[in-house]
N, C-alpha and C. Protein backbone atom coordinates (compact mmCIF):
# COMPACT_ATOMS: atom_id res chain seq x y z
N UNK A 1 9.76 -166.98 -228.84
CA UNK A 1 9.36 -167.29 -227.48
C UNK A 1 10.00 -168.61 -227.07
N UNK A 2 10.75 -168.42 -225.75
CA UNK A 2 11.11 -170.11 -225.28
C UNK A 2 10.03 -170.59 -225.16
N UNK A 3 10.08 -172.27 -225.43
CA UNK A 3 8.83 -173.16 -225.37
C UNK A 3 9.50 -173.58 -223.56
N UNK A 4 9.06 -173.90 -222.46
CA UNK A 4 9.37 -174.49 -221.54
C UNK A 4 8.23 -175.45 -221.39
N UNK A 5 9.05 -176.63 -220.69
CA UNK A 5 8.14 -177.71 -220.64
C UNK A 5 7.30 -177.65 -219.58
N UNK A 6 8.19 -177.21 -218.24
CA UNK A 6 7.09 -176.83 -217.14
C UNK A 6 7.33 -175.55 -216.72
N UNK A 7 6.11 -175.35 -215.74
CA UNK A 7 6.47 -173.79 -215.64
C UNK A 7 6.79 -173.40 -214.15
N UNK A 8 6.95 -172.36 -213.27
CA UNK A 8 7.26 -171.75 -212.27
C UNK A 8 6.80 -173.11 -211.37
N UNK A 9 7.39 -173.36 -210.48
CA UNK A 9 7.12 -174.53 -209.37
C UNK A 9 7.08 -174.00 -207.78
N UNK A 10 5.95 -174.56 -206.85
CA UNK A 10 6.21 -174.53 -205.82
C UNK A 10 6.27 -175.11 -204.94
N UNK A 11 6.72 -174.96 -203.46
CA UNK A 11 6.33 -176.53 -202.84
C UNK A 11 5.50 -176.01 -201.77
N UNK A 12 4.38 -176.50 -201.46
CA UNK A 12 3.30 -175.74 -199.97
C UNK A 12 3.42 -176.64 -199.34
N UNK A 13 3.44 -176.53 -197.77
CA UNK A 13 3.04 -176.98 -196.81
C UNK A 13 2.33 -176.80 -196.32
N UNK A 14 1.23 -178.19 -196.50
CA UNK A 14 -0.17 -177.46 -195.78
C UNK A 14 0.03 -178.81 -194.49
N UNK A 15 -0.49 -177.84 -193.26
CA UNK A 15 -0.52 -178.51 -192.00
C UNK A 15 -1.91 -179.02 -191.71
N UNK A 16 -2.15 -180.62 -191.12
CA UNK A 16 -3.26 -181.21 -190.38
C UNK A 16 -3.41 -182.06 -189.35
N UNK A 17 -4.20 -181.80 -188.68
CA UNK A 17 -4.47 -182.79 -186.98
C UNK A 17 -4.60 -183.91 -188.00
N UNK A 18 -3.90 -184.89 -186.17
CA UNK A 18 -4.03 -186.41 -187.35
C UNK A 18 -2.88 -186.74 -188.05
N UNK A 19 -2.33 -188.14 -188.47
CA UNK A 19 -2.02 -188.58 -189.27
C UNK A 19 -2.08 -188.64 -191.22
N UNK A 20 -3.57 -188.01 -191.34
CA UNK A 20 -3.78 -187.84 -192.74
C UNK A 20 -5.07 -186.88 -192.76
N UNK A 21 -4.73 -186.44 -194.13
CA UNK A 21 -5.49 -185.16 -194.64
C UNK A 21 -6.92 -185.44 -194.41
N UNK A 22 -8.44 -185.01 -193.91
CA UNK A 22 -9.89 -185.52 -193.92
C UNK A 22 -9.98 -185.00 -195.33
N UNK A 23 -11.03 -185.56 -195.73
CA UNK A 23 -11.95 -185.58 -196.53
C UNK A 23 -11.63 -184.05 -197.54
N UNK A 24 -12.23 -183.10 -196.45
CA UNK A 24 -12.84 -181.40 -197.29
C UNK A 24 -10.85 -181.59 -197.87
N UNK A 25 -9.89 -181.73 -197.41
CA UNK A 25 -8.51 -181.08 -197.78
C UNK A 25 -8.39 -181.93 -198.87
N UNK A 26 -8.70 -183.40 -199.12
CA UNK A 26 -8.30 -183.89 -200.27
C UNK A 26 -8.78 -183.38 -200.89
N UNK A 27 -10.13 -183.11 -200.56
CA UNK A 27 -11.38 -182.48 -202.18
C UNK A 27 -10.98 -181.00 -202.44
N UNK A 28 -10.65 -180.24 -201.40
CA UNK A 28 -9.46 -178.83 -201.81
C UNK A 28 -8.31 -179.11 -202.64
N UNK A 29 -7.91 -180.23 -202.36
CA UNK A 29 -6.18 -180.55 -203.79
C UNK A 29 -7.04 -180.59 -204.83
N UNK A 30 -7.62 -181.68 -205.00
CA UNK A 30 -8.27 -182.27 -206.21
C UNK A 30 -9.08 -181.21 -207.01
N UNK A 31 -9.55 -179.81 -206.29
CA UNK A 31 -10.11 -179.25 -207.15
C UNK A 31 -9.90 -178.16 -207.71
N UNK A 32 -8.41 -177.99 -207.15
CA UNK A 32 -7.52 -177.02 -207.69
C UNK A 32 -6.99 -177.72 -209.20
N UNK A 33 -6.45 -178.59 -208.41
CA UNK A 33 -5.78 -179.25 -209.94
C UNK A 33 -7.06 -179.78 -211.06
N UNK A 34 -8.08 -179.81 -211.10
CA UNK A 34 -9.08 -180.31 -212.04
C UNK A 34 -9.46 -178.92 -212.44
N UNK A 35 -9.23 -178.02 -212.00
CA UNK A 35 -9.53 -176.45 -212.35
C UNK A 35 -8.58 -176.09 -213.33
N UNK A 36 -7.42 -176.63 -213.37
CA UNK A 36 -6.49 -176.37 -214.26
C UNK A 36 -5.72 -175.42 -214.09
N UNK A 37 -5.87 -174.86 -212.45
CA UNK A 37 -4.80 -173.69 -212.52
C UNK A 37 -3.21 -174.29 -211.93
N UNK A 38 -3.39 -175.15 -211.66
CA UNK A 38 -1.75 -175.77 -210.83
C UNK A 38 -1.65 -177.78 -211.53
N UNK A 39 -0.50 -177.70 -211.64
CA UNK A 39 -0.26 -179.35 -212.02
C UNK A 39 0.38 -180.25 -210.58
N UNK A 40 -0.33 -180.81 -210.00
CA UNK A 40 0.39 -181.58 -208.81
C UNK A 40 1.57 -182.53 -209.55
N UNK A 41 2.95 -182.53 -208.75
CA UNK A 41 3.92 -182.82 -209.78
C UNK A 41 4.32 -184.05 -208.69
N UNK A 42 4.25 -183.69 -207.91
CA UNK A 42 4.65 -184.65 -206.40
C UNK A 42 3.78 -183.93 -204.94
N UNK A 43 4.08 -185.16 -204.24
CA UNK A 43 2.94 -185.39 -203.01
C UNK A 43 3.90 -186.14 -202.31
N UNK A 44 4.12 -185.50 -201.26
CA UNK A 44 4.49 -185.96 -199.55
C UNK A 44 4.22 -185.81 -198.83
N UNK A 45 3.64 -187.12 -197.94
CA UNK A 45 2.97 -187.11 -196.46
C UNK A 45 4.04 -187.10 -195.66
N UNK A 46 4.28 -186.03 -194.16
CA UNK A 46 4.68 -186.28 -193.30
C UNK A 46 4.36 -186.12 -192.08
N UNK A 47 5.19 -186.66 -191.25
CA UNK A 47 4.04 -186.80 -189.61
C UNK A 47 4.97 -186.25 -188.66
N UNK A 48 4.89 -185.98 -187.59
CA UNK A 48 6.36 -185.52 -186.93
C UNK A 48 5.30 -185.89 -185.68
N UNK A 49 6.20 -187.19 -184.72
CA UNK A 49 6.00 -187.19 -183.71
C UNK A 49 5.87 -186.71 -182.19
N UNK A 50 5.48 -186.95 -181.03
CA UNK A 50 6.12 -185.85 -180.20
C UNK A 50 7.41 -185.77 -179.91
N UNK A 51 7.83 -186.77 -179.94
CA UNK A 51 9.67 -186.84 -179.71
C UNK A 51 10.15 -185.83 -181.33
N UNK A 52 9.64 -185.57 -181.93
CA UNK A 52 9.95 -184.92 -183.19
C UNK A 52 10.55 -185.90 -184.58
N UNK A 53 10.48 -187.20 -184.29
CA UNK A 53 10.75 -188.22 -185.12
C UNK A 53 9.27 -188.14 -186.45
N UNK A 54 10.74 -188.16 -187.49
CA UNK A 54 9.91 -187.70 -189.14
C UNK A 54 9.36 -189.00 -189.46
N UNK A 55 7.75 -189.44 -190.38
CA UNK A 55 7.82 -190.39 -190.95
C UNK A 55 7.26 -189.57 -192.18
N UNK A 56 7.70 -190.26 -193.23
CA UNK A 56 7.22 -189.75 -194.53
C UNK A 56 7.09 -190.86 -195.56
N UNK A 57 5.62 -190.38 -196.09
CA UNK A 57 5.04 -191.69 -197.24
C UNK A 57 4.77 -190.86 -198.01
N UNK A 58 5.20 -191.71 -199.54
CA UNK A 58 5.09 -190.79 -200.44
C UNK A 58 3.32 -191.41 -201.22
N UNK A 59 3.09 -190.64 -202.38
CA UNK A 59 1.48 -190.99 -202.73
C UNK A 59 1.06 -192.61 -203.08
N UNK A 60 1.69 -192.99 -203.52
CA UNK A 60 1.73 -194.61 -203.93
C UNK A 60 1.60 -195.57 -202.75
N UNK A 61 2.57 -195.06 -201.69
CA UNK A 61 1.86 -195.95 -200.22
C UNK A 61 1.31 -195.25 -199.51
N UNK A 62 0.30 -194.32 -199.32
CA UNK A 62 -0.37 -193.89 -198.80
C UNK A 62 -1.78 -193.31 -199.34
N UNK A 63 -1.76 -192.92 -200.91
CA UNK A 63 -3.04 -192.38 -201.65
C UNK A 63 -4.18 -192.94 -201.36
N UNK A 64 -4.57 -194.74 -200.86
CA UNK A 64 -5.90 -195.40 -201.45
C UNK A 64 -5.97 -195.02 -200.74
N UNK A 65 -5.66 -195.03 -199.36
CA UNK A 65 -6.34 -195.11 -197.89
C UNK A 65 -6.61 -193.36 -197.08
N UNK A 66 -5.63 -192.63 -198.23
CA UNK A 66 -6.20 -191.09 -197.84
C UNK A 66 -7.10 -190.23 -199.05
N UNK A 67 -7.84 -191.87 -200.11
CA UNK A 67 -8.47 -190.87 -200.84
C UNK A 67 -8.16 -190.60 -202.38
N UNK A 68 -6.91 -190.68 -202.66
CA UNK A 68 -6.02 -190.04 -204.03
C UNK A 68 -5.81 -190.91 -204.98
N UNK A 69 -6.20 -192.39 -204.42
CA UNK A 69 -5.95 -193.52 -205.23
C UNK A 69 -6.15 -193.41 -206.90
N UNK A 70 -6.81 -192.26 -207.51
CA UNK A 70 -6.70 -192.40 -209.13
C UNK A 70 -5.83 -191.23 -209.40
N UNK A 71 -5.13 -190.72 -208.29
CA UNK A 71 -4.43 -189.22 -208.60
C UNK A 71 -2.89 -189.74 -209.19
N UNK A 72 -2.83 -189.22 -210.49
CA UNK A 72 -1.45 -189.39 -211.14
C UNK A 72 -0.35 -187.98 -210.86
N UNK A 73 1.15 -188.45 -210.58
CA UNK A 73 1.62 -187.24 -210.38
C UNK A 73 2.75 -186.95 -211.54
N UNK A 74 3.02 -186.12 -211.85
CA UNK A 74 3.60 -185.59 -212.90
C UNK A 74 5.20 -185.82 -213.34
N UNK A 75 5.76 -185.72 -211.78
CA UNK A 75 6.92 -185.61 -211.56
C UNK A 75 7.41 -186.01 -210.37
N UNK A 76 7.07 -187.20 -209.88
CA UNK A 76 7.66 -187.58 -208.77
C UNK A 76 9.17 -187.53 -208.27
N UNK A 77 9.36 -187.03 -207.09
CA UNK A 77 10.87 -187.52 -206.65
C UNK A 77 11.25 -185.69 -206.76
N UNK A 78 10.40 -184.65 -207.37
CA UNK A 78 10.61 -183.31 -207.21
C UNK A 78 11.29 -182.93 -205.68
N UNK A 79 10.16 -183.79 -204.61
CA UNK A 79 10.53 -183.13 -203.50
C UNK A 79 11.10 -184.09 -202.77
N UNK A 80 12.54 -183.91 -202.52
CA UNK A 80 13.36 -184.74 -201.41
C UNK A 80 13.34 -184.79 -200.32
N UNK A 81 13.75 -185.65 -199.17
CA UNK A 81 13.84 -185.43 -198.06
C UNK A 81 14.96 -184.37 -197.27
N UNK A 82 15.59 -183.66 -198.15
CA UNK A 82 15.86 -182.58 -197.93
C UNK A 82 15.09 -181.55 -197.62
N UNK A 83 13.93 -181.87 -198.98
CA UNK A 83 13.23 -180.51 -198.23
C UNK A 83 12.19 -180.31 -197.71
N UNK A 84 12.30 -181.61 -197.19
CA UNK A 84 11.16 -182.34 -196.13
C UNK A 84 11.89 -182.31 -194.79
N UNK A 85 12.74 -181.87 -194.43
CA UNK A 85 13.74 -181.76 -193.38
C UNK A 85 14.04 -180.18 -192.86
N UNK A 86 14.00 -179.28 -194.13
CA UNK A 86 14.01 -178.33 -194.41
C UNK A 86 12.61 -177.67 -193.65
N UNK A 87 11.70 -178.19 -194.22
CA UNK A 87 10.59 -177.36 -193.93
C UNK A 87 9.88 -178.13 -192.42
N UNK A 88 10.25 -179.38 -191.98
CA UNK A 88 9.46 -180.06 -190.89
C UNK A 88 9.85 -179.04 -189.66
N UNK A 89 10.54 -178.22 -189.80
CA UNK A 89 10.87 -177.25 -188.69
C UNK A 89 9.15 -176.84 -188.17
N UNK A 90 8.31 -176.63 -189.41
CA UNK A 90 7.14 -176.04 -189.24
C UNK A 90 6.28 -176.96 -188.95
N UNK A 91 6.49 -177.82 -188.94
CA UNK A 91 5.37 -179.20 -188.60
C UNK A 91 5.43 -178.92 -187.34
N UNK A 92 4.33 -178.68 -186.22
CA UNK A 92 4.22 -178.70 -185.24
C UNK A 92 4.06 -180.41 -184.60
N UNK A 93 4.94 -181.02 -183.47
CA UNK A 93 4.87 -182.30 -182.78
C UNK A 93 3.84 -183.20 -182.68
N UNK A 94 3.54 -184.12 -183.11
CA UNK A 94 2.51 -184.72 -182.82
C UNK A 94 1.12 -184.82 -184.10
N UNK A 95 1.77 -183.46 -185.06
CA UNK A 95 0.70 -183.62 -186.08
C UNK A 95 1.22 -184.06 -187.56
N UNK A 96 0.69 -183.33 -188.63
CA UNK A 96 1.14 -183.83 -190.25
C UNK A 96 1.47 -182.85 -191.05
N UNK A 97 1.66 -183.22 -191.93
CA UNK A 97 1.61 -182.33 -193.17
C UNK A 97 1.67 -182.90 -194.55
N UNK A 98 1.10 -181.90 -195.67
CA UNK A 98 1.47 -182.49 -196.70
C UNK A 98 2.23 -181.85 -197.33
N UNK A 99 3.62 -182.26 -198.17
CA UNK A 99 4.04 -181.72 -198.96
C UNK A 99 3.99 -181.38 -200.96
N UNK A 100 2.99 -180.24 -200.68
CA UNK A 100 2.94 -180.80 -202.58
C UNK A 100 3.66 -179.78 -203.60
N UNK A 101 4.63 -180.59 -204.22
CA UNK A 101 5.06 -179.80 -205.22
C UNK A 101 3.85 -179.11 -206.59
N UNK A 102 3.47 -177.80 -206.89
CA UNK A 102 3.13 -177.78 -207.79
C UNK A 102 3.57 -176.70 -208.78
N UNK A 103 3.17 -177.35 -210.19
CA UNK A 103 3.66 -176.44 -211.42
C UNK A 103 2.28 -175.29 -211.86
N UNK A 104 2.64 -173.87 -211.35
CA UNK A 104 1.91 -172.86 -211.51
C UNK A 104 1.32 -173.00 -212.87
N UNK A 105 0.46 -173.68 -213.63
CA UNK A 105 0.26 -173.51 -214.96
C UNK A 105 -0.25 -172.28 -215.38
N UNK A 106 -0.36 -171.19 -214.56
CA UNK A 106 -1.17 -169.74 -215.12
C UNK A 106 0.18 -168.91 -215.50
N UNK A 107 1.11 -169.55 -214.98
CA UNK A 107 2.31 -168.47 -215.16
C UNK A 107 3.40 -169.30 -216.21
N UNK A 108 3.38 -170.55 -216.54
CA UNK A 108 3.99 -171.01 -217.56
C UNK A 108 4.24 -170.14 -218.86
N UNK A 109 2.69 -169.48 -219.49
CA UNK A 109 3.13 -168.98 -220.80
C UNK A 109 3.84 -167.22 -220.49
N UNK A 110 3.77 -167.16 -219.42
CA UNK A 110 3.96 -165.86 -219.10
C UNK A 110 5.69 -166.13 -219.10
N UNK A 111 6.27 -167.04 -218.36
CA UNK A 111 7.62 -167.30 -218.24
C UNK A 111 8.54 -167.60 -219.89
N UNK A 112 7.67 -168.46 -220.38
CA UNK A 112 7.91 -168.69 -221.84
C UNK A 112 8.07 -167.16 -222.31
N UNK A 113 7.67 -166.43 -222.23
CA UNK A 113 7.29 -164.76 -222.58
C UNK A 113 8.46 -164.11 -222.74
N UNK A 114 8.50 -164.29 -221.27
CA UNK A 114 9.69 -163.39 -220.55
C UNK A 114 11.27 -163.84 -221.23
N UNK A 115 10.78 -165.12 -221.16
CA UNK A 115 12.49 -165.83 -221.28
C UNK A 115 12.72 -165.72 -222.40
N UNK A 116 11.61 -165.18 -223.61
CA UNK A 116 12.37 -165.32 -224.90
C UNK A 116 12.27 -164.21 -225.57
N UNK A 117 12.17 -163.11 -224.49
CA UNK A 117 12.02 -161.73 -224.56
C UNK A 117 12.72 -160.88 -223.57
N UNK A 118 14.04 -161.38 -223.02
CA UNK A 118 14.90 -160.77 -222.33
C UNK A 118 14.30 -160.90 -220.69
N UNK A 119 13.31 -160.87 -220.66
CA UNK A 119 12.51 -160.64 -219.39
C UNK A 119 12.99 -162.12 -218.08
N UNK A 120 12.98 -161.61 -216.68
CA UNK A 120 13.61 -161.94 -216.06
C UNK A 120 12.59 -161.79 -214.51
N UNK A 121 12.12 -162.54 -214.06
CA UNK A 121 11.51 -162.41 -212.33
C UNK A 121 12.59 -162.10 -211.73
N UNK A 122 12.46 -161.19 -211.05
CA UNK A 122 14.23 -161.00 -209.92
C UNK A 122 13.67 -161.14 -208.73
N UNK A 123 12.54 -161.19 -208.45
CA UNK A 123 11.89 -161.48 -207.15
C UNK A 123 10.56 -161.92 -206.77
N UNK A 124 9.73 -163.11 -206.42
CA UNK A 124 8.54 -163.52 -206.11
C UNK A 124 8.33 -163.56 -204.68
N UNK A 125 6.69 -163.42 -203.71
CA UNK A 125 7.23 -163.37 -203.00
C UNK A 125 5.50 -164.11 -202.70
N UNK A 126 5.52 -165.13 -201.97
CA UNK A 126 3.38 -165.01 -201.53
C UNK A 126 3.33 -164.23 -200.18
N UNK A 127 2.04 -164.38 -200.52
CA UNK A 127 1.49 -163.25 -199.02
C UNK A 127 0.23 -164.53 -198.59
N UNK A 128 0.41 -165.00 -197.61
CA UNK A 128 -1.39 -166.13 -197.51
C UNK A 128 -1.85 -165.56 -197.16
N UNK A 129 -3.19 -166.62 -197.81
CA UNK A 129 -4.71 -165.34 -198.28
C UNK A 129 -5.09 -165.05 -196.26
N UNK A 130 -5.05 -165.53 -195.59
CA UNK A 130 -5.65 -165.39 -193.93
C UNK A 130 -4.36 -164.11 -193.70
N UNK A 131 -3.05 -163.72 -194.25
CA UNK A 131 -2.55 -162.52 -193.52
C UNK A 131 -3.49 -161.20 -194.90
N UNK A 132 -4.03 -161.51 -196.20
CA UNK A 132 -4.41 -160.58 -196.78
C UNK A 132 -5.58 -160.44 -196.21
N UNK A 133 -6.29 -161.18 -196.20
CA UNK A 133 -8.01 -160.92 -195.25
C UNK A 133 -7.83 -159.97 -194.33
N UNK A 134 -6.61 -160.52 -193.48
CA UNK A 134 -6.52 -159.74 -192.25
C UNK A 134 -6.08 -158.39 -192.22
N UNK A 135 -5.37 -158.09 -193.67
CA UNK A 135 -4.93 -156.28 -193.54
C UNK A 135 -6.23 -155.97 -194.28
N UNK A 136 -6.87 -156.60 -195.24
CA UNK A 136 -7.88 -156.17 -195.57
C UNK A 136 -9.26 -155.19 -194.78
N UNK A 137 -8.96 -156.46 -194.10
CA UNK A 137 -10.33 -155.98 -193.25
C UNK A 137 -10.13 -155.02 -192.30
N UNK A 138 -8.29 -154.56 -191.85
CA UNK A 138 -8.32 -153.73 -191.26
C UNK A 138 -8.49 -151.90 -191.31
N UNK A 139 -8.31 -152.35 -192.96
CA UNK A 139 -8.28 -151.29 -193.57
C UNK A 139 -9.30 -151.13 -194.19
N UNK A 140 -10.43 -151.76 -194.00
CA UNK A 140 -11.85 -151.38 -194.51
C UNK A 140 -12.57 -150.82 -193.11
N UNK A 141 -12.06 -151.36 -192.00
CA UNK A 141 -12.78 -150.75 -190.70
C UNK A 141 -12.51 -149.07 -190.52
């Protein structure tokens, strides 16, 4: 079996009114990652003005004051301003976002698996959980 050090990575963009994340969204990061199913590897705040002008702080100048101040990250510098440029297309004017890289830890030993057993992902794809609710429920009516 390959040993890999980290495993499958992603980067989410989660969108919020405001300048910084409230309260319930920090305590949503924090309790994913204390659950042990994802490793926060990196954390980027960004803001997109109405003129569409980017500002971006990374966790170290921005954590005490949104909350994260004992949060250690794994792998900083994962996510560039490339792909913070990349994705601010979706930042709607005037509001935020956060960018967090994380390492899928449920699928690490599975990849280790694969990779040292010929095995190969040729395609991943998410579906968010608000478009599955929504065929769900259409198809339960």
């Amino acid at each position: 079996m390959a040993e890999f050090t980290y495993g499958p990575v992603e980067l989410i963009l989660v969108g919020f009114e405001g300048e910084r994340p409230g309260p319930e969204i920090v305590s949503a990061f924090e309790e994913v990652v204390d659950a042990g199913a994802v490793r926060l590897l990196d954390l980027l705040f960004v803001t997109k003005s109405l003129e569409g002008d980017l500002t971006v702080l990374e966790l170290d100048e921005a954590g005490d004051e949104i909350g994260f101040g004992d949060l250690v990250l794994e792998a900083t510098g994962l996510a560039s301003i490339d792909d913070v440029e990349e994705l601010a297309a979706e930042i709607p004017a005037g509001s935020s976002a956060a960018l967090l890289v994380i390492e899928l830890l449920w699928a690490k030993n599975l990849a280790s698996k694969l990779a040292g057993n010929g095995g190969t992902v040729v395609s991943s794809e998410r579906i968010p959980a608000p478009v599955v609710n929504e065929v769900m429920a259409a198809i339960a009516e």
